[in-house]
Protein backbone atom coordinates (compact mmCIF):
# COMPACT_ATOMS: atom_id res chain seq x y z
CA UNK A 1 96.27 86.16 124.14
CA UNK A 2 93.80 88.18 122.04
CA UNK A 3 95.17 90.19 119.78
CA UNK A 4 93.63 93.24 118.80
CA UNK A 5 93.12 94.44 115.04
CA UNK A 6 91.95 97.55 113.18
CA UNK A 7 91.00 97.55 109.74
CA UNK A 8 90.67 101.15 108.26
CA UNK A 9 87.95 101.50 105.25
CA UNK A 10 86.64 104.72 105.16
CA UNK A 11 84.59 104.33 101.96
CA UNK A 12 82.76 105.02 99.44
CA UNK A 13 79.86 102.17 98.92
CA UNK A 14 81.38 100.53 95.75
CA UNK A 15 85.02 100.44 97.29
CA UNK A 16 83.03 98.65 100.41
CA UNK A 17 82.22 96.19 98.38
CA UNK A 18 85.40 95.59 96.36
CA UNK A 19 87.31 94.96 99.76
CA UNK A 20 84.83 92.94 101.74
CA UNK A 21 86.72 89.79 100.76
CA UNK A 22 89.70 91.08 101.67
CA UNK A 23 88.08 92.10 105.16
CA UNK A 24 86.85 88.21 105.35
CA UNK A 25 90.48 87.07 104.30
CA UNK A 26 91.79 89.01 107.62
CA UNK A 27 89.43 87.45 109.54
CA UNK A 28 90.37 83.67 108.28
CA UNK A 29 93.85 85.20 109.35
CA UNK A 30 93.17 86.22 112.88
CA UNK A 31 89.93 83.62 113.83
CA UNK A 32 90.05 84.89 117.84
CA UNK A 33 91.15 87.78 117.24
CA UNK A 34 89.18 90.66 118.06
CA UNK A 35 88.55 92.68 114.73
CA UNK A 36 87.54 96.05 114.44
CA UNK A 37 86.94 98.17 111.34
CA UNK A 38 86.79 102.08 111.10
CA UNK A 39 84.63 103.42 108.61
CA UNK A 40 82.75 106.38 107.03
CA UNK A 41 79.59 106.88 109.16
CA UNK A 42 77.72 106.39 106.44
CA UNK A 43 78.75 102.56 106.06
CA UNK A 44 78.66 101.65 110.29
CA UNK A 45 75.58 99.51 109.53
CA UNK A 46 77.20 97.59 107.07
CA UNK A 47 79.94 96.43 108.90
CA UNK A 48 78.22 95.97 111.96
CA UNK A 49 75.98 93.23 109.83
CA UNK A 50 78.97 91.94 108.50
CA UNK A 51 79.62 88.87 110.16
CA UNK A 52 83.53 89.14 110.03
CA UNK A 53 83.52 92.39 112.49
CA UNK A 54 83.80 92.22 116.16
CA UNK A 55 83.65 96.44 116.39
CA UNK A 56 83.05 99.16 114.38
CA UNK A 57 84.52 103.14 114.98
CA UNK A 58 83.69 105.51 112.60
CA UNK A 59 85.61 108.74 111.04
CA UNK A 60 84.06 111.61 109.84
CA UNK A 61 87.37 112.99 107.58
CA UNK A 62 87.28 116.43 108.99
CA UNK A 63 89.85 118.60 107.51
CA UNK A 64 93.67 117.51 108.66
CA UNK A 65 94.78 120.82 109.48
CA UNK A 66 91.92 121.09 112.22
CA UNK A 67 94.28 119.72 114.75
CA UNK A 68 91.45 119.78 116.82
CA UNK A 69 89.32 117.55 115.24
CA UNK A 70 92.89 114.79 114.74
CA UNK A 71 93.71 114.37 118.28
CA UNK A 72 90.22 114.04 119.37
CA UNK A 73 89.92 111.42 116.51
CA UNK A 74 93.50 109.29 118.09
CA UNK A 75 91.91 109.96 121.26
CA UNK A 76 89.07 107.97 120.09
CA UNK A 77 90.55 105.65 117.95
CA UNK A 78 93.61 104.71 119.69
CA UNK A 79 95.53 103.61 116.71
CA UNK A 80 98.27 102.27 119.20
CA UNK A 81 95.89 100.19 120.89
CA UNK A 82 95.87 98.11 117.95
CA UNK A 83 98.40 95.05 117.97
CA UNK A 84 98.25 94.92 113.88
CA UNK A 85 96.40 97.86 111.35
CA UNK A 86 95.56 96.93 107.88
CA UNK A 87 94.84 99.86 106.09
CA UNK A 88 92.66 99.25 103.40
CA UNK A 89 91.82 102.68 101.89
CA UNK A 90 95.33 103.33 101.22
CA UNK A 91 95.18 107.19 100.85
CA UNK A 92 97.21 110.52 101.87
CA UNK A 93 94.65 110.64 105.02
CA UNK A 94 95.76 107.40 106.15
CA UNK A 95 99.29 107.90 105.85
CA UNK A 96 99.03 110.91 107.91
CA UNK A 97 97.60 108.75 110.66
CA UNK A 98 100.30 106.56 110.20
CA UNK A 99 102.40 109.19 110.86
CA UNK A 100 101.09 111.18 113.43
CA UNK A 101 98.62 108.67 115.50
CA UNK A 102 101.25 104.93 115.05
CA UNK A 103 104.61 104.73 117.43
CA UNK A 104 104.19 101.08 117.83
CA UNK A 105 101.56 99.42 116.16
CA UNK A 106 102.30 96.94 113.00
CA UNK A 107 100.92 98.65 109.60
CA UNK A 108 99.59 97.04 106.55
CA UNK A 109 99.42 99.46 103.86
CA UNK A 110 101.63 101.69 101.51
CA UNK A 111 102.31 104.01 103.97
CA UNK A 112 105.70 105.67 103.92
CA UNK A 113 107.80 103.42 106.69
CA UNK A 114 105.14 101.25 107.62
CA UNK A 115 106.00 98.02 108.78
CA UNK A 116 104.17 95.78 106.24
CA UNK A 117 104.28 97.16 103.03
CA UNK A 118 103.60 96.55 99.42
CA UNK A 119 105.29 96.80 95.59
CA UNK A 120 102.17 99.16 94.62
CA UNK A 121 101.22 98.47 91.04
CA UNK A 122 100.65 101.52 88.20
CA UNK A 123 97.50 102.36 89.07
CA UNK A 124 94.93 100.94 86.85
CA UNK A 125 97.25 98.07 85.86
CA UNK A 126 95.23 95.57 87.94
CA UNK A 127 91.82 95.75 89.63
CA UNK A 128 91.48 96.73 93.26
CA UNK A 129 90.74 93.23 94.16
CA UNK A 130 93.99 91.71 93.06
CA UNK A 131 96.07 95.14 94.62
CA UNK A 132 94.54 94.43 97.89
CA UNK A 133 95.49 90.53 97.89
CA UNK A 134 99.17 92.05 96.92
CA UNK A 135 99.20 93.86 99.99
CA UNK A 136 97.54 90.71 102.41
CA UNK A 137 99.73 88.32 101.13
CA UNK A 138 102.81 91.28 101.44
CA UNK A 139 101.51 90.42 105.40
CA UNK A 140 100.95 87.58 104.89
CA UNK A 141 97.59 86.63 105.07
CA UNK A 142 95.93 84.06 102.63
CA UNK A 143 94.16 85.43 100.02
CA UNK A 144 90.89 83.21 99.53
CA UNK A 145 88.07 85.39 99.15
CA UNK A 146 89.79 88.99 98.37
CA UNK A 147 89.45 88.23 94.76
CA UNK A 148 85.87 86.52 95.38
CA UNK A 149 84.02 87.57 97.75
CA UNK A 150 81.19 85.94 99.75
CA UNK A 151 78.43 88.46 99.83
CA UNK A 152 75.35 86.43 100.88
CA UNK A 153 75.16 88.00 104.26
CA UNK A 154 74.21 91.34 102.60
CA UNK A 155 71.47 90.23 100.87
CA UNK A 156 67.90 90.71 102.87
CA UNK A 157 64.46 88.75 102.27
CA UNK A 158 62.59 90.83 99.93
CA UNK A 159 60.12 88.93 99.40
CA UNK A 160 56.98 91.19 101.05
CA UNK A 161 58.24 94.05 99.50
CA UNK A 162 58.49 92.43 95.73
CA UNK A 163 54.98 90.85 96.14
CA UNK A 164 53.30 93.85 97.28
CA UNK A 165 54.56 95.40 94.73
CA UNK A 166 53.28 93.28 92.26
CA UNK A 167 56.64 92.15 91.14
CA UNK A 168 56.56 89.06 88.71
CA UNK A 169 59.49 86.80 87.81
CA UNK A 170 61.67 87.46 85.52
CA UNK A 171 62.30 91.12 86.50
CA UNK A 172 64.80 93.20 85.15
CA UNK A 173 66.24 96.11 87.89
CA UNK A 174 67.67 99.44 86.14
CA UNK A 175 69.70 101.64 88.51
CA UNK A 176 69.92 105.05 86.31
CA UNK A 177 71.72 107.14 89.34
CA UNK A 178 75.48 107.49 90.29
CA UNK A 179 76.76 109.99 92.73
CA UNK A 180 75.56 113.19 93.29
CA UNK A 181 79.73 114.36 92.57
CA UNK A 182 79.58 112.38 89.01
CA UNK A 183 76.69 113.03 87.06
CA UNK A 184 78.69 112.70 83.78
CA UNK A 185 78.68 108.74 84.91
CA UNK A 186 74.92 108.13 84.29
CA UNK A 187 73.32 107.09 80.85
CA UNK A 188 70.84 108.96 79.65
CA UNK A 189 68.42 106.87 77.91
CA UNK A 190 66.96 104.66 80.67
CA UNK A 191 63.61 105.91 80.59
CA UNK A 192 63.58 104.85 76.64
CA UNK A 193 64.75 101.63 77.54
CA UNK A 194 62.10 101.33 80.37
CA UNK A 195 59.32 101.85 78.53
CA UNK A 196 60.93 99.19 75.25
CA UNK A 197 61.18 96.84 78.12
CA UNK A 198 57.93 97.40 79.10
CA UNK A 199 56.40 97.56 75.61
CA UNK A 200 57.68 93.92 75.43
CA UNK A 201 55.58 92.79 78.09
CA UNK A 202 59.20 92.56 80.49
CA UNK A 203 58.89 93.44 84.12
CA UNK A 204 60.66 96.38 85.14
CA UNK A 205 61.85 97.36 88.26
CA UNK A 206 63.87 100.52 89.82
CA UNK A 207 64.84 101.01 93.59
CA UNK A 208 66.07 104.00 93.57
CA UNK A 209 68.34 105.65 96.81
CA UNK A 210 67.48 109.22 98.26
CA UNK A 211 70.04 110.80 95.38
CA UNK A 212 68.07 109.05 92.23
CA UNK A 213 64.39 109.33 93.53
CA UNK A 214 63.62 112.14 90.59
CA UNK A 215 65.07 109.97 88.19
CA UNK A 216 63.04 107.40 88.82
CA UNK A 217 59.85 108.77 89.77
CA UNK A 218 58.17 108.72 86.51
CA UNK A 219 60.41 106.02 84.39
CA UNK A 220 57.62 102.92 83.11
CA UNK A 221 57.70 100.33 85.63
CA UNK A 222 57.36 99.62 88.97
CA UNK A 223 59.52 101.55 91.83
CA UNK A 224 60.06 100.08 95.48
CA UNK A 225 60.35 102.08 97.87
CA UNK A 226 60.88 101.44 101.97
CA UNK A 227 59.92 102.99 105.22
CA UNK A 228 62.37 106.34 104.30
CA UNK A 229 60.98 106.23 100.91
CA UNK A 230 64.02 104.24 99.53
CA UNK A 231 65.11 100.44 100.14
CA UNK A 232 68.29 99.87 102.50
CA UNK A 233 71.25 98.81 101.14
CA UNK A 234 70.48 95.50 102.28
CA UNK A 235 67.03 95.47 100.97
CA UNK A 236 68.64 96.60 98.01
CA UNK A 237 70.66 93.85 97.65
CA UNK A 238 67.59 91.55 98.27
CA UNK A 239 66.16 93.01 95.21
CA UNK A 240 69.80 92.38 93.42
CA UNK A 241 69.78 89.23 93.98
CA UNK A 242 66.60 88.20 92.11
CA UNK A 243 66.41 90.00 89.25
CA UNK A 244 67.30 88.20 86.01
CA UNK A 245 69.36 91.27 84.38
CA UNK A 246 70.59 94.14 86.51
CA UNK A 247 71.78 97.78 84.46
CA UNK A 248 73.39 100.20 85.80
CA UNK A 249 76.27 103.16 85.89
CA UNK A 250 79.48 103.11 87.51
CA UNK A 251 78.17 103.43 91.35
CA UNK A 252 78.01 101.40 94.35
CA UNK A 253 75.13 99.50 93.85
CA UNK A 254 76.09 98.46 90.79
CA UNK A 255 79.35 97.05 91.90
CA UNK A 256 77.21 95.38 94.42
CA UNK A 257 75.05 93.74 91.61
CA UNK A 258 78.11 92.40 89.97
CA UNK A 259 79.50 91.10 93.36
CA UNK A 260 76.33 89.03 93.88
CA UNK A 261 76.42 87.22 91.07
CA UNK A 262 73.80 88.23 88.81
CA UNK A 263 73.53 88.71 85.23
CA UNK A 264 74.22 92.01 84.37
CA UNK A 265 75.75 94.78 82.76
CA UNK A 266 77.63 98.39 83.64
CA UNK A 267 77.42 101.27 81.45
CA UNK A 268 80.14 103.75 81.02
CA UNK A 269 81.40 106.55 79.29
CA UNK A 270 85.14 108.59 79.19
CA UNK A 271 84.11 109.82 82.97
CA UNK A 272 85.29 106.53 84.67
CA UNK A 273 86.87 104.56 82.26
CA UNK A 274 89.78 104.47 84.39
CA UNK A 275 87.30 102.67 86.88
CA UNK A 276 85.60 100.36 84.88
CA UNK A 277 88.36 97.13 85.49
CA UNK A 278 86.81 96.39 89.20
CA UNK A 279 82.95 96.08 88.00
CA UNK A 280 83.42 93.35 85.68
CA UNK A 281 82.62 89.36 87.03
CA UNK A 282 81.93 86.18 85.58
CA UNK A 283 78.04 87.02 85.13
CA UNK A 284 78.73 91.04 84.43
CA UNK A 285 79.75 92.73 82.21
CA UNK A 286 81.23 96.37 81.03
CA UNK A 287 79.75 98.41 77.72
CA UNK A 288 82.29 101.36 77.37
CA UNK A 289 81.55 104.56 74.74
CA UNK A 290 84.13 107.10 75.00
CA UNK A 291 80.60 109.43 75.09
CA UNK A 292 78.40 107.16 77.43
CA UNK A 293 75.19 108.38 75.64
CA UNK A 294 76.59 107.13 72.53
CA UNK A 295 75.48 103.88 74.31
CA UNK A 296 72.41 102.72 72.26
CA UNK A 297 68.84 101.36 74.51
CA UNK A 298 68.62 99.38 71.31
CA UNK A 299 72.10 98.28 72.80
CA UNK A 300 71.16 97.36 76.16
CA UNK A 301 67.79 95.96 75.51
CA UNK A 302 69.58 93.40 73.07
CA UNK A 303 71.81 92.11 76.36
CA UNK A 304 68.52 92.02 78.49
CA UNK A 305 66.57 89.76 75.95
CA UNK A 306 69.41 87.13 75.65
CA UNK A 307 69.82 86.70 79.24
CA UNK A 308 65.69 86.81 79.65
CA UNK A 309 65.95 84.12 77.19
CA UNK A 310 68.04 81.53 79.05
CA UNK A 311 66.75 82.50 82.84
CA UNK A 312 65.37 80.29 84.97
CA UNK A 313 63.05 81.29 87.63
CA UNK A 314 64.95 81.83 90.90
CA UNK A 315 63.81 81.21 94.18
CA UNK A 316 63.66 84.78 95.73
CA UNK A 317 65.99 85.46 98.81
């Protein structure tokens, strides 16, 4: 019989990307089962392109104490529908579904009473990645890919957009912006290190999202831009996943960067240094100042120039 399974991720983009291995571990677990995920709306299209995802529900977060707004949302979401619930986000909303929405329903998570839980760790003790294979293998699901995720199904074909452009390989993407919430997170000095890039005859590219189009509108280089007047996240990841050297702050796209595999590097300050542990991968790397804009373009140029000088042109996605 079918079993049916909910996994709960309600965001943000970066914490998307942390757990989509775990998300492809639970599928592995349960291969005809029938999986569904509920996210932020924000993120549907992602995991309806992700190929591990049978269904996707979203939740808006409205304020708990509109009671309203909560039993239309069980209504909708059934939570005891669901043979098995792996709650990935892990916060004080989702433990007040598990209380108030779950009567019979097995739980994966840290909620108070729920059926599969987990020793949590102090936080910041151990990157999300290896909490979240604490708390599949606590269920006992194999943990192949929670720790290294598979990401190639998020990356588009770019290649149109980079050649109209006038793109040349090697490029180097900078991603100045963060979220709208965290400005302390972004460097300041990436339009100096632009235009030393550029001075040096290297290729520079931004893409920036709705949120960072003023910071990149008049940075040296070349900015892509789509049919909205900003790249997809999936375009975006196109564009990732060709660049020689990737810069940026502690956002989502950056942690997408470092999830693809590229060469790159994340810059942060005193803001998020409790953060910084889930960015950093084989090919990427962390440069912490307890003042971020103590960070040096000098610094970051240096980084760019050694990788420029061992790349190898890749064949674009």
């Amino acid at each position: 019989m079918r079993r049916r399974i909910l996994v709960i991720k309600l965001g943000s983009f970066g914490d998307i990307i942390v757990s989509s291995g775990a998300v492809h571990d639970i599928r592995n677990h349960h291969p005809d089962d029938d999986i569904t995920v509920l996210t932020g709306p924000a993120y549907r299209k992602i995991y309806e392109r992700c190929p591990w995802v049978d269904h996707v529900l979203t939740d808006s977060r409205d304020p708990r104490w509109r009671l309203d707004l909560m039993y239309r949302l069980s209504r909708r979401v059934r939570f005891d529908s669901f043979d098995m619930i792996y709650d990935l986000q892990k916060a004080k909303r989702t433990a007040f579904y598990h209380r108030w929405f779950v009567k019979r329903a097995s739980w994966s998570g840290c909620a108070q009473g729920c059926s599969h839980p987990y020793d949590v760790p102090p936080f910041g003790t151990m990157t999300g990645q290896a909490e979240y294979a604490l708390q599949l293998q606590a269920a006992g699901v194999p943990t192949k890919y929670t720790t290294d995720p598979d990401l190639s199904w998020f990356v588009e074909d770019v290649s149109d957009v980079l050649d109209n452009a006038g793109v040349s390989d090697p490029y180097v993407l900078l991603m100045p912006g963060a979220s709208l919430r965290h400005p302390r997170k972004c460097w300041p000095h990436y339009r100096e290190l632009a235009s030393a890039l550029v001075a040096d005859g290297v290729c520079v590219v931004t893409a920036p999202g709705p949120d960072d189009l003023e910071l990149c509108r008049d940075m040296p280089g070349i900015m892509l831009t789509g049919g909205n007047g900003y790249l997809d996240f999936f375009q975006l990841a196109g564009v990732q996943a060709g660049a020689a050297f990737v810069a940026g702050n502690d956002s989502g796209p950056t942690h997408l960067a470092a999830h693809l595999g590229v060469q790159g590097i994340a810059l942060y300050g005193a803001a998020s240094v409790r953060y910084m542990n889930n960015m950093g991968r084989r090919n990427f790397r962390c440069l912490y100042r307890e003042r971020i804009e103590d960070i040096t373009a000098a610094e970051v140029q240096a980084e760019i120039g050694r990788a420029l000088s061992s790349h190898a042109p890749v064949t674009k996605p």
